[in-house]
C-alpha atoms as a PDB file:
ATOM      1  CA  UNK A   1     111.316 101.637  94.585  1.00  0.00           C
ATOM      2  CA  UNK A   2     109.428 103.885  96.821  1.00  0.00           C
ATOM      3  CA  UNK A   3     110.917 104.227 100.082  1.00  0.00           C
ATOM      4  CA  UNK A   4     109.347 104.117 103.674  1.00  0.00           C
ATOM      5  CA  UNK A   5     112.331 104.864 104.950  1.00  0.00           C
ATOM      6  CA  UNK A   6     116.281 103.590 103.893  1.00  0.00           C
ATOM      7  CA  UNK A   7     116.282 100.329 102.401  1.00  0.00           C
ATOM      8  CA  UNK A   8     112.424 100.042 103.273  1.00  0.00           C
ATOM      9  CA  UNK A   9     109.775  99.618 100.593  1.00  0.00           C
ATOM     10  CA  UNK A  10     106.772 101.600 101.033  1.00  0.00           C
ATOM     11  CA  UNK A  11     104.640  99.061  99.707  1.00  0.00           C
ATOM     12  CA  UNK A  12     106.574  95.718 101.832  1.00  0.00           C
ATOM     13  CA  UNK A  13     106.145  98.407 105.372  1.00  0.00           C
ATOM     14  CA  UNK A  14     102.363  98.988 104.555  1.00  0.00           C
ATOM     15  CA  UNK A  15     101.929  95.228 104.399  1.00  0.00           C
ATOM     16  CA  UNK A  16     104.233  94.617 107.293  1.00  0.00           C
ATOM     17  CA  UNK A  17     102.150  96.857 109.121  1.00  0.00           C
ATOM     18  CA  UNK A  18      98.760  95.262 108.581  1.00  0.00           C
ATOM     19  CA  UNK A  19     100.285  92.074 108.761  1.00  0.00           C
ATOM     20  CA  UNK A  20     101.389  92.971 112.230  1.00  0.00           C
ATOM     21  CA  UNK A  21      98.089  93.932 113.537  1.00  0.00           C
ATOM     22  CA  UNK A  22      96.668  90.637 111.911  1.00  0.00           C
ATOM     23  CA  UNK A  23      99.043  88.300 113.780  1.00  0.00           C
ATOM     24  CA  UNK A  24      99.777  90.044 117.041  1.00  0.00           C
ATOM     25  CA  UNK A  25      96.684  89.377 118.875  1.00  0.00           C
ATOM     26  CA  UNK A  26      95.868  92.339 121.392  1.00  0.00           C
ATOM     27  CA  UNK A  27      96.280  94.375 118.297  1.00  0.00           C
ATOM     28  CA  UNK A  28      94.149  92.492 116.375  1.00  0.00           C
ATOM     29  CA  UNK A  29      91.584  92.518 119.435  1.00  0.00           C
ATOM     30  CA  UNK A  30      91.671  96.281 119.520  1.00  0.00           C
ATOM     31  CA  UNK A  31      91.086  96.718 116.331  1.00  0.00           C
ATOM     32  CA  UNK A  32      88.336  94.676 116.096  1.00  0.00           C
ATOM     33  CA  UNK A  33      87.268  95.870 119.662  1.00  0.00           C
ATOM     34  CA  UNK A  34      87.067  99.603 117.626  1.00  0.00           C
ATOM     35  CA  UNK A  35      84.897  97.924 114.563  1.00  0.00           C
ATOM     36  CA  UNK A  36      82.519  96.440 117.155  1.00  0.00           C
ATOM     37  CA  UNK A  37      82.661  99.903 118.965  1.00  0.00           C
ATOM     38  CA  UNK A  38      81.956 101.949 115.480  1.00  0.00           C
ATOM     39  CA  UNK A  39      79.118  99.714 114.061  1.00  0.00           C
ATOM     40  CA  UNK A  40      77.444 100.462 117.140  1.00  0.00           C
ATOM     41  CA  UNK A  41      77.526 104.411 116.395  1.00  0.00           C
ATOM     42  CA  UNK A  42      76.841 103.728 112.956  1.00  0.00           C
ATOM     43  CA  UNK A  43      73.596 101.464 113.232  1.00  0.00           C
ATOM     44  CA  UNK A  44      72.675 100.646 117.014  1.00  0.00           C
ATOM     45  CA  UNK A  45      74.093  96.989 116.475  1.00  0.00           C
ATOM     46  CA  UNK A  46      77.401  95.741 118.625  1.00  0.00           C
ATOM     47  CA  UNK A  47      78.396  93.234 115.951  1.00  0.00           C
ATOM     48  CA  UNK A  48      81.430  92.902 114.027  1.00  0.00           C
ATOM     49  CA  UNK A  49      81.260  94.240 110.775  1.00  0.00           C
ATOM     50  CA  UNK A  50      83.812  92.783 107.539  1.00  0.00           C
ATOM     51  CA  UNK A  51      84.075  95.675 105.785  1.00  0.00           C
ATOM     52  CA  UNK A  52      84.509  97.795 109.298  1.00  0.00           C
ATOM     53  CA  UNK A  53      87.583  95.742 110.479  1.00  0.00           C
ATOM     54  CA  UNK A  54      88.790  95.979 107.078  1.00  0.00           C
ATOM     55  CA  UNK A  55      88.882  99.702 106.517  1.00  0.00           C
ATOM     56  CA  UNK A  56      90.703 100.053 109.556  1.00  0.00           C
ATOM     57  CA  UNK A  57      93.142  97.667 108.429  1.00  0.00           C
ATOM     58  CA  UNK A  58      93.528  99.519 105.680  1.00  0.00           C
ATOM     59  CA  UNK A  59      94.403 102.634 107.483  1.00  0.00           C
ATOM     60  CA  UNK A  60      97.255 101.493 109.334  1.00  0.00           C
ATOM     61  CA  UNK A  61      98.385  99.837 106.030  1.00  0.00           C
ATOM     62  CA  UNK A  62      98.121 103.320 103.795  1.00  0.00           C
ATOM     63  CA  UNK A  63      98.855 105.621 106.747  1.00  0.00           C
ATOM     64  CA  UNK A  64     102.162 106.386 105.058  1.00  0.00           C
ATOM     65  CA  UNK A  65     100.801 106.852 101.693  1.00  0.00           C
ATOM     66  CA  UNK A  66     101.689 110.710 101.675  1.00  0.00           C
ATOM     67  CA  UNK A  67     105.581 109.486 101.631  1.00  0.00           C
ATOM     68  CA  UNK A  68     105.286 109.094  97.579  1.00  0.00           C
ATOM     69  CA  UNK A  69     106.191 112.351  97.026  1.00  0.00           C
ATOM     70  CA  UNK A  70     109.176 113.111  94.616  1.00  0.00           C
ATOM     71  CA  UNK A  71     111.701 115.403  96.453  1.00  0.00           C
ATOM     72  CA  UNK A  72     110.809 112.760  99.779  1.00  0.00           C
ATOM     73  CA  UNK A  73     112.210 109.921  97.690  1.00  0.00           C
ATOM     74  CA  UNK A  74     114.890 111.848  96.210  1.00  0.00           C
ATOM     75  CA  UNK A  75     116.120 113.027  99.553  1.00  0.00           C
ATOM     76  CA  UNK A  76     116.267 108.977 100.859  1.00  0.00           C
ATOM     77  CA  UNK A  77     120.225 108.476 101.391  1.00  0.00           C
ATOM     78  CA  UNK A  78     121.927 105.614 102.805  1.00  0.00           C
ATOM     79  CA  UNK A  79     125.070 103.467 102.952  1.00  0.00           C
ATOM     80  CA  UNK A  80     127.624 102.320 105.337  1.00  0.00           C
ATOM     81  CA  UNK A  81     125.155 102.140 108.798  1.00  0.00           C
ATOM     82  CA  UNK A  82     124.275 105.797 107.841  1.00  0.00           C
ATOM     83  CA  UNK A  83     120.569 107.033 107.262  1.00  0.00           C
ATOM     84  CA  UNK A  84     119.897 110.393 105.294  1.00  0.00           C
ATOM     85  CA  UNK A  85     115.715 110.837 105.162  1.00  0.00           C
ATOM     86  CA  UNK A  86     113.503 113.524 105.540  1.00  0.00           C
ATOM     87  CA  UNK A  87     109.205 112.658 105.552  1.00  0.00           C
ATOM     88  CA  UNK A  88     108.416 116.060 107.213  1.00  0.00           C
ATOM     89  CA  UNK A  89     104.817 116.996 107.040  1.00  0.00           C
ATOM     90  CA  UNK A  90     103.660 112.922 105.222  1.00  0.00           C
ATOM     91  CA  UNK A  91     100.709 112.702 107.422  1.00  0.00           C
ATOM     92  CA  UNK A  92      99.408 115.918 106.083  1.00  0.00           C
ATOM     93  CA  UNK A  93      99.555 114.531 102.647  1.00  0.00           C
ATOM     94  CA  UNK A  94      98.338 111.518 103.895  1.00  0.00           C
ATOM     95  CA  UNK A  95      95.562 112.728 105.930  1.00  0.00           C
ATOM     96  CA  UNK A  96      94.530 115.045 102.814  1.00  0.00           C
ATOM     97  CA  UNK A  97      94.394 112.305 100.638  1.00  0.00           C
ATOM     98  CA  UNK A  98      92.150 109.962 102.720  1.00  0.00           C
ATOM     99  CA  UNK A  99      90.125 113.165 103.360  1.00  0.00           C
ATOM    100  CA  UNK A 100      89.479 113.257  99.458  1.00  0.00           C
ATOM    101  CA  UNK A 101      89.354 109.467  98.730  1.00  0.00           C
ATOM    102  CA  UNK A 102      86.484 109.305 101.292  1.00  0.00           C
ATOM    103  CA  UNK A 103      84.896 112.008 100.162  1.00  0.00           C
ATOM    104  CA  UNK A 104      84.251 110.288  96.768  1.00  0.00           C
ATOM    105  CA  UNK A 105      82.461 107.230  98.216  1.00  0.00           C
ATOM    106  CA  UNK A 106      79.156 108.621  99.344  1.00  0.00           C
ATOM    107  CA  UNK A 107      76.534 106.592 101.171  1.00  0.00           C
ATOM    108  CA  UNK A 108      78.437 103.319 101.060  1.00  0.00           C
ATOM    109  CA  UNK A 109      80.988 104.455 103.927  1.00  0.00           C
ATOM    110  CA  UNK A 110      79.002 105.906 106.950  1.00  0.00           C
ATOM    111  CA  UNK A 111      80.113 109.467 107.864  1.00  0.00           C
ATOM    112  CA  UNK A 112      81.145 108.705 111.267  1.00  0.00           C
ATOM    113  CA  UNK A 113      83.461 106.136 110.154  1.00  0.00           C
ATOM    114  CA  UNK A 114      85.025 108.262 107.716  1.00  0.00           C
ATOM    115  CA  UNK A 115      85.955 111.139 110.281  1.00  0.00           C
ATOM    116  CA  UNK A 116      87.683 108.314 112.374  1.00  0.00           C
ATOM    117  CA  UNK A 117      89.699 107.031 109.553  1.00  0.00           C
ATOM    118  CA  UNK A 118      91.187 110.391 108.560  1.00  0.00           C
ATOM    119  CA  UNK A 119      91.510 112.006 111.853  1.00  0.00           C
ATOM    120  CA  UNK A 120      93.498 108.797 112.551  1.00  0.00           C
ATOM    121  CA  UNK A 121      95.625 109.442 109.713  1.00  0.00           C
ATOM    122  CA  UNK A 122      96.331 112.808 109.619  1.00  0.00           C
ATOM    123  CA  UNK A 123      97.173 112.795 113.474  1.00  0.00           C
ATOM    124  CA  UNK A 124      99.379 109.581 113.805  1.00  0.00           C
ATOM    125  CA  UNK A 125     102.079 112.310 114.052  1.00  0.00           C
ATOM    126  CA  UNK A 126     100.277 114.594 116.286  1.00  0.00           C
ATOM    127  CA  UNK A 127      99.544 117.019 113.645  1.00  0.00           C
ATOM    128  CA  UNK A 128      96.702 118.283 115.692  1.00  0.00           C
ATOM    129  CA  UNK A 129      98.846 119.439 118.379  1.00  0.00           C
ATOM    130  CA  UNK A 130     100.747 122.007 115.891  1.00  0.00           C
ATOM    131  CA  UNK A 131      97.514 122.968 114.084  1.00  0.00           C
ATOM    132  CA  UNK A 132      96.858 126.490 115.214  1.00  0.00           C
ATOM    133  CA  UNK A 133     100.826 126.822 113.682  1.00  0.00           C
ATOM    134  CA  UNK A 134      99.772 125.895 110.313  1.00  0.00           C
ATOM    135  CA  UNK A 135      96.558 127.560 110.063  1.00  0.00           C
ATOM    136  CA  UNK A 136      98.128 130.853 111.347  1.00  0.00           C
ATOM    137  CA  UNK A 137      98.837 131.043 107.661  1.00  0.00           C
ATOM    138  CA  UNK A 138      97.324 127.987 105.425  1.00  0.00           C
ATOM    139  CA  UNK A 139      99.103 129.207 102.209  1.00  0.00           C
ATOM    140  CA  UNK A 140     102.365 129.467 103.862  1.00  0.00           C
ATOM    141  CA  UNK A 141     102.426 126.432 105.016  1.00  0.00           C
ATOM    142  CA  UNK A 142     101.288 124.700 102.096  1.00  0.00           C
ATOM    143  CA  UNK A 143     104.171 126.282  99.964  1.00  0.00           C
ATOM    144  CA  UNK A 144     106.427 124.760 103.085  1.00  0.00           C
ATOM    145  CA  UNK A 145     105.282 121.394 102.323  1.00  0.00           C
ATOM    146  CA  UNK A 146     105.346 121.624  98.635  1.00  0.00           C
ATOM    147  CA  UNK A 147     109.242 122.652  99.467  1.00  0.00           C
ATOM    148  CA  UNK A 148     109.667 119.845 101.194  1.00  0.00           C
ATOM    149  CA  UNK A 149     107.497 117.276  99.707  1.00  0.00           C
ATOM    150  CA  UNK A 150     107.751 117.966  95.839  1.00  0.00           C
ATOM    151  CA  UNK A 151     104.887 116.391  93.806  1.00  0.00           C
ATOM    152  CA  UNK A 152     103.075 113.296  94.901  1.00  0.00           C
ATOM    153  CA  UNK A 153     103.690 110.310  92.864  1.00  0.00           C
ATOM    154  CA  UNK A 154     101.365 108.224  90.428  1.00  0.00           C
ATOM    155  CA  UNK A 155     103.713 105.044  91.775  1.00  0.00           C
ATOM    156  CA  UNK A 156     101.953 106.060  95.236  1.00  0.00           C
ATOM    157  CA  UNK A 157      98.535 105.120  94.189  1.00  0.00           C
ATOM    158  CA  UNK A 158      99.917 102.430  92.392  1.00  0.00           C
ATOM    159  CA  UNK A 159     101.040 101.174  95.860  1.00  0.00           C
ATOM    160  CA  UNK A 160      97.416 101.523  97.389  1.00  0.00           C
ATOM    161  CA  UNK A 161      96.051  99.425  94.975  1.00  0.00           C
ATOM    162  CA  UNK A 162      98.866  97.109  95.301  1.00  0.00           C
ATOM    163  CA  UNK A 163      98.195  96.373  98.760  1.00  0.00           C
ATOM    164  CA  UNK A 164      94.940  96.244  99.052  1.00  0.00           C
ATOM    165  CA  UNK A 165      95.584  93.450  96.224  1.00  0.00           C
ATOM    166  CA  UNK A 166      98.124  91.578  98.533  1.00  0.00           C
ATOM    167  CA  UNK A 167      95.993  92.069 101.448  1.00  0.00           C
ATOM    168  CA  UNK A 168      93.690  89.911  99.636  1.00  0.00           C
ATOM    169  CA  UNK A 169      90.641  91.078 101.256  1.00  0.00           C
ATOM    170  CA  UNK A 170      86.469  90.059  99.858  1.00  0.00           C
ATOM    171  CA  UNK A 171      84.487  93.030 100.700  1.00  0.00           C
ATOM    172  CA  UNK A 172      83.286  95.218  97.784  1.00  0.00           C
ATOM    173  CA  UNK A 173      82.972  98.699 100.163  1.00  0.00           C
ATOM    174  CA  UNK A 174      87.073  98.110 101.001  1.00  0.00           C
ATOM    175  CA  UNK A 175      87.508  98.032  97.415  1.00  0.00           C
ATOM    176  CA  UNK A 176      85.395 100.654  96.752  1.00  0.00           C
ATOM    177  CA  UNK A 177      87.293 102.993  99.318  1.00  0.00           C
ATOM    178  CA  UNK A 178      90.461 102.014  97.575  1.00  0.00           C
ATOM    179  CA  UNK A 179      89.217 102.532  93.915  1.00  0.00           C
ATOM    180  CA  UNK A 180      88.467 105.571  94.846  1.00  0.00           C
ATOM    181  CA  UNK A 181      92.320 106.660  95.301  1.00  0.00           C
ATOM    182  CA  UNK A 182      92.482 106.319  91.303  1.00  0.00           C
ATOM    183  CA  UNK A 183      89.687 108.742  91.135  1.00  0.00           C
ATOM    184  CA  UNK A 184      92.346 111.518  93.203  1.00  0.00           C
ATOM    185  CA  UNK A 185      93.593 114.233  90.957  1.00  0.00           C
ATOM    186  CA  UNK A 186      97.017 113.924  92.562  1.00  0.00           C
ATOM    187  CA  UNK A 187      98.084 117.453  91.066  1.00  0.00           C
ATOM    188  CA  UNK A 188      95.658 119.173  92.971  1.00  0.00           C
ATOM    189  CA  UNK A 189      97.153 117.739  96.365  1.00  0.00           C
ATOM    190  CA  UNK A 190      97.400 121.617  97.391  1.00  0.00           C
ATOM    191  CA  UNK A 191      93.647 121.742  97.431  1.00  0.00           C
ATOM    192  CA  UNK A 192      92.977 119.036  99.595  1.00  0.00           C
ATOM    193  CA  UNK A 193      95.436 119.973 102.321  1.00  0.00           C
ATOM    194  CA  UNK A 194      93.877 123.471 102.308  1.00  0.00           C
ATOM    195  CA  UNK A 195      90.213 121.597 102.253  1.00  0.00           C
ATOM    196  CA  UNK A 196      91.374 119.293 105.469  1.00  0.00           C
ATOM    197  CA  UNK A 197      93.326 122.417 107.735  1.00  0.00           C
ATOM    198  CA  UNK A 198      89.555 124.469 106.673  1.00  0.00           C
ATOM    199  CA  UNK A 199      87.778 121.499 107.837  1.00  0.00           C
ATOM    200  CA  UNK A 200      89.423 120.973 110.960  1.00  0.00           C
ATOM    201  CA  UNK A 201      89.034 124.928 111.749  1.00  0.00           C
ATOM    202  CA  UNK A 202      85.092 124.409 111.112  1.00  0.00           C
ATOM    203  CA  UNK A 203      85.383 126.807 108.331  1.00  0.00           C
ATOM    204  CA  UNK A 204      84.934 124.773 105.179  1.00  0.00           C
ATOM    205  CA  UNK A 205      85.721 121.474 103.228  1.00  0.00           C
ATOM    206  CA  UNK A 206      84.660 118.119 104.253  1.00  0.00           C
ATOM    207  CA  UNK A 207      81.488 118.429 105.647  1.00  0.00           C
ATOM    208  CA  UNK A 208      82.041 114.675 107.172  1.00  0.00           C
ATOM    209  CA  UNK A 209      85.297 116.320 109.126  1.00  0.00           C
ATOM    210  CA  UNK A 210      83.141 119.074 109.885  1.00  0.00           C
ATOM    211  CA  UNK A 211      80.113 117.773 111.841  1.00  0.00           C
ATOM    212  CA  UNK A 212      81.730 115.590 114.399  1.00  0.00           C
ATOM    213  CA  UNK A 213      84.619 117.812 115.089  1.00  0.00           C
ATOM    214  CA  UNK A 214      83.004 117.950 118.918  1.00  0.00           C
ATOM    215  CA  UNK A 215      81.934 114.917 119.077  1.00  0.00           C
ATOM    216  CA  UNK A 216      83.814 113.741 122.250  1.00  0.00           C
ATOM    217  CA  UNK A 217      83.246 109.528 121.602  1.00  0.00           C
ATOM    218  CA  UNK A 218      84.676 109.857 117.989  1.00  0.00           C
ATOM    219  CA  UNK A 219      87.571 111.886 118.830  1.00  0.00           C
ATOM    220  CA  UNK A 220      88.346 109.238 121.336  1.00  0.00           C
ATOM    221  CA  UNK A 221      87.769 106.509 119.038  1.00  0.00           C
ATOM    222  CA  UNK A 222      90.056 108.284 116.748  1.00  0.00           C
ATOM    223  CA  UNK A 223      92.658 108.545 119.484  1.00  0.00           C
ATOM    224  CA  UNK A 224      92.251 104.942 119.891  1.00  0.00           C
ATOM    225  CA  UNK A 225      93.180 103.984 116.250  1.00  0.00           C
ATOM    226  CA  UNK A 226      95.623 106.338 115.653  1.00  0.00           C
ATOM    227  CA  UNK A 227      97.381 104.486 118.878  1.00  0.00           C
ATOM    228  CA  UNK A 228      97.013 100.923 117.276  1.00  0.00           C
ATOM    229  CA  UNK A 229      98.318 102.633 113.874  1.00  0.00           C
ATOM    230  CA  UNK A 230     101.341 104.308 115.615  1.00  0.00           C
ATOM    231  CA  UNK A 231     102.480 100.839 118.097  1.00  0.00           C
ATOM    232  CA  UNK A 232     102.180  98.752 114.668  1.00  0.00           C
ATOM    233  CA  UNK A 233     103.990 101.153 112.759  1.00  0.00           C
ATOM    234  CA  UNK A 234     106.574 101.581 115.756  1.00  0.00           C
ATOM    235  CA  UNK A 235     107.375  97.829 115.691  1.00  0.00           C
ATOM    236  CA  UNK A 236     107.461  96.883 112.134  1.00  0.00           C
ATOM    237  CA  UNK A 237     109.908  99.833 111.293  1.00  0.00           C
ATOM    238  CA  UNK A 238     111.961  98.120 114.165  1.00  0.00           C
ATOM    239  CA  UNK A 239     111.835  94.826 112.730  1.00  0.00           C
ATOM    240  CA  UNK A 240     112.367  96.018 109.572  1.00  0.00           C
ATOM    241  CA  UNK A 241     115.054  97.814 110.074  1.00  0.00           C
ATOM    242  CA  UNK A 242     116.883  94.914 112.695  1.00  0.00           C
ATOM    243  CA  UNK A 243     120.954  95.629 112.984  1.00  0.00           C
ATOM    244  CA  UNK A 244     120.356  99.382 112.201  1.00  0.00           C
ATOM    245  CA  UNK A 245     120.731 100.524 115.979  1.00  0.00           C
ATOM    246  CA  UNK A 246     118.365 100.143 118.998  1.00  0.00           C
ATOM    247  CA  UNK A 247     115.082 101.336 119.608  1.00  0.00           C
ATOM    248  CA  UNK A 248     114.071 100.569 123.617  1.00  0.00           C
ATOM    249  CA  UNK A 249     110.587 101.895 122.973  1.00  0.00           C
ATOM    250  CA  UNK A 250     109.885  99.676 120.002  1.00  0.00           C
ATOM    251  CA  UNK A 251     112.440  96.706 122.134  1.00  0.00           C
ATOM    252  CA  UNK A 252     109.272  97.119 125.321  1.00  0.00           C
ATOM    253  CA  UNK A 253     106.146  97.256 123.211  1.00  0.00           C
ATOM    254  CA  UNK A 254     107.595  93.864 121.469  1.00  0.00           C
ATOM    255  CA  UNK A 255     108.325  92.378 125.190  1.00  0.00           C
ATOM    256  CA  UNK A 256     104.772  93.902 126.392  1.00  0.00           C
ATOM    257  CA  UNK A 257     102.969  92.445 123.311  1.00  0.00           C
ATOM    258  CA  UNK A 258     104.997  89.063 123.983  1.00  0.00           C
ATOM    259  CA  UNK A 259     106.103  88.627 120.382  1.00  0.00           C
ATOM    260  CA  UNK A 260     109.309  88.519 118.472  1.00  0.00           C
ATOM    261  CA  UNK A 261     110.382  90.183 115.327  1.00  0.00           C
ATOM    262  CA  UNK A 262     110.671  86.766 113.772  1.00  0.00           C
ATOM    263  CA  UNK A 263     106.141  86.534 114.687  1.00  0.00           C
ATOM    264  CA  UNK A 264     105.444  89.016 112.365  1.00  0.00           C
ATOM    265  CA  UNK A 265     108.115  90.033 109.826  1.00  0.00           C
ATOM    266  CA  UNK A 266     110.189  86.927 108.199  1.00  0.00           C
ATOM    267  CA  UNK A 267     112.963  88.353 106.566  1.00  0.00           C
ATOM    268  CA  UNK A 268     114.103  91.878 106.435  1.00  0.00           C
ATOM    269  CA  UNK A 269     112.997  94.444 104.433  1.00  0.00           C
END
């Protein structure tokens, strides 16, 4: 198994984690609040889009995609109420790897869209606060992940696919998006991280990155769904992970949402 975290699937947490979105409904409404929001910058229209809502689902789901990395899953320990893991630097990878995936679907996935999908990603740690620190010295840093990280996985992409299977979703631009994960040369992970840090320095890279790093209304509707990623993510590791301590942050969104564990996860793990 590929761990989210100990005694947590990676693929069952991405699941939990759209699931959560899907049947808490002011998470749901924000997210498709965003989609109405996007397609509006994207075409002119305020309507709500399929394959807009979807993609976005899809980003909270494979947020944590960059955790299928070898020494990450070797380092998961657990056993007797103790917890030994160690996912330092994942949204990097992650972030990297949407970068990539999005940059091999061309005029089917609007620009604009694609900038708030990886930003999202790649921030829902608040990488962006700490990235003058890595790009003091990009090669460093990327040998300090590769330390820490180890090679990314082939079981990882397997998991994309997996849940975008289980997800059961229609629309063919979703699938596209995902079918382009196969299409990632996962040994050249390296490249992309260097390609995203250049990008977000307005060097070089993704051109899509690039173009709209000043664009105030994307950064904020980046801000928006990397919130929505990081309260669904905050809960379902919670639920997930019921009788392993307390969490009061996770305990008040729950009571400020107005749902149980029991709403959106049934069983542990």
């Amino acid at each position: 198994m590929i761990y989210a975290w100990c005694n947590s699937g990676l693929k069952e947490h991405s699941l939990n984690t759209a699931n959560t979105i899907i049947r808490v409904s002011k998470l749901r409404n924000m997210i498709k609040t965003l989609s109405l929001k996007l397609n509006y910058l994207i075409d002119g229209r305020f309507e709500l889009r399929d394959y807009v809502y979807e993609l976005l689902l899809l980003t909270a789901a494979l947020h944590d995609t960059g955790k299928a990395c070898r020494k990450y899953q070797e380092n998961v320990k657990w056993g007797e109420g103790t917890c030994s893991a160690n996912f330092k630097y994942h949204e990097i990878i992650s972030g990297a790897m949407f970068a990539e995936a999005l940059s091999l679907v061309h005029n089917d996935i609007d620009d604009k869209l694609k900038y708030v999908i990886t930003l999202a990603v790649f921030n829902h740690h608040y990488a962006l606060r700490q990235l003058d620190i890595m790009c003091s010295d990009i090669k460093r840093f990327i040998v300090e992940i590769r330390k820490v990280a180890g090679d990314f996985l082939k079981e990882g992409i397997d998991i994309v696919k997996d849940v975008y299977r289980e997800l059961r979703f229609k629309n063919s631009i979703a699938e596209l998006f995902v079918s382009s994960f196969e299409d990632i040369n996962i040994s050249n992970i390296e490249e992309y991280i260097k390609d995203i840090l250049t990008s977000l320095l307005c060097r070089h890279g993704y051109s899509f990155i690039i173009k709209f790093l000043e664009n105030e209304e994307l950064n904020y509707m980046a801000s928006v769904l990397t919130g929505v990623v990081n309260i669904s993510d905050t809960i379902t590791a919670y639920c997930e992970r019921r009788g392993c301590g307390e969490n009061r942050f996770a305990e008040h969104l729950l009571s400020e949402l107005g749902v149980l564990c029991s709403d959106i996860i049934s069983s542990k793990g």
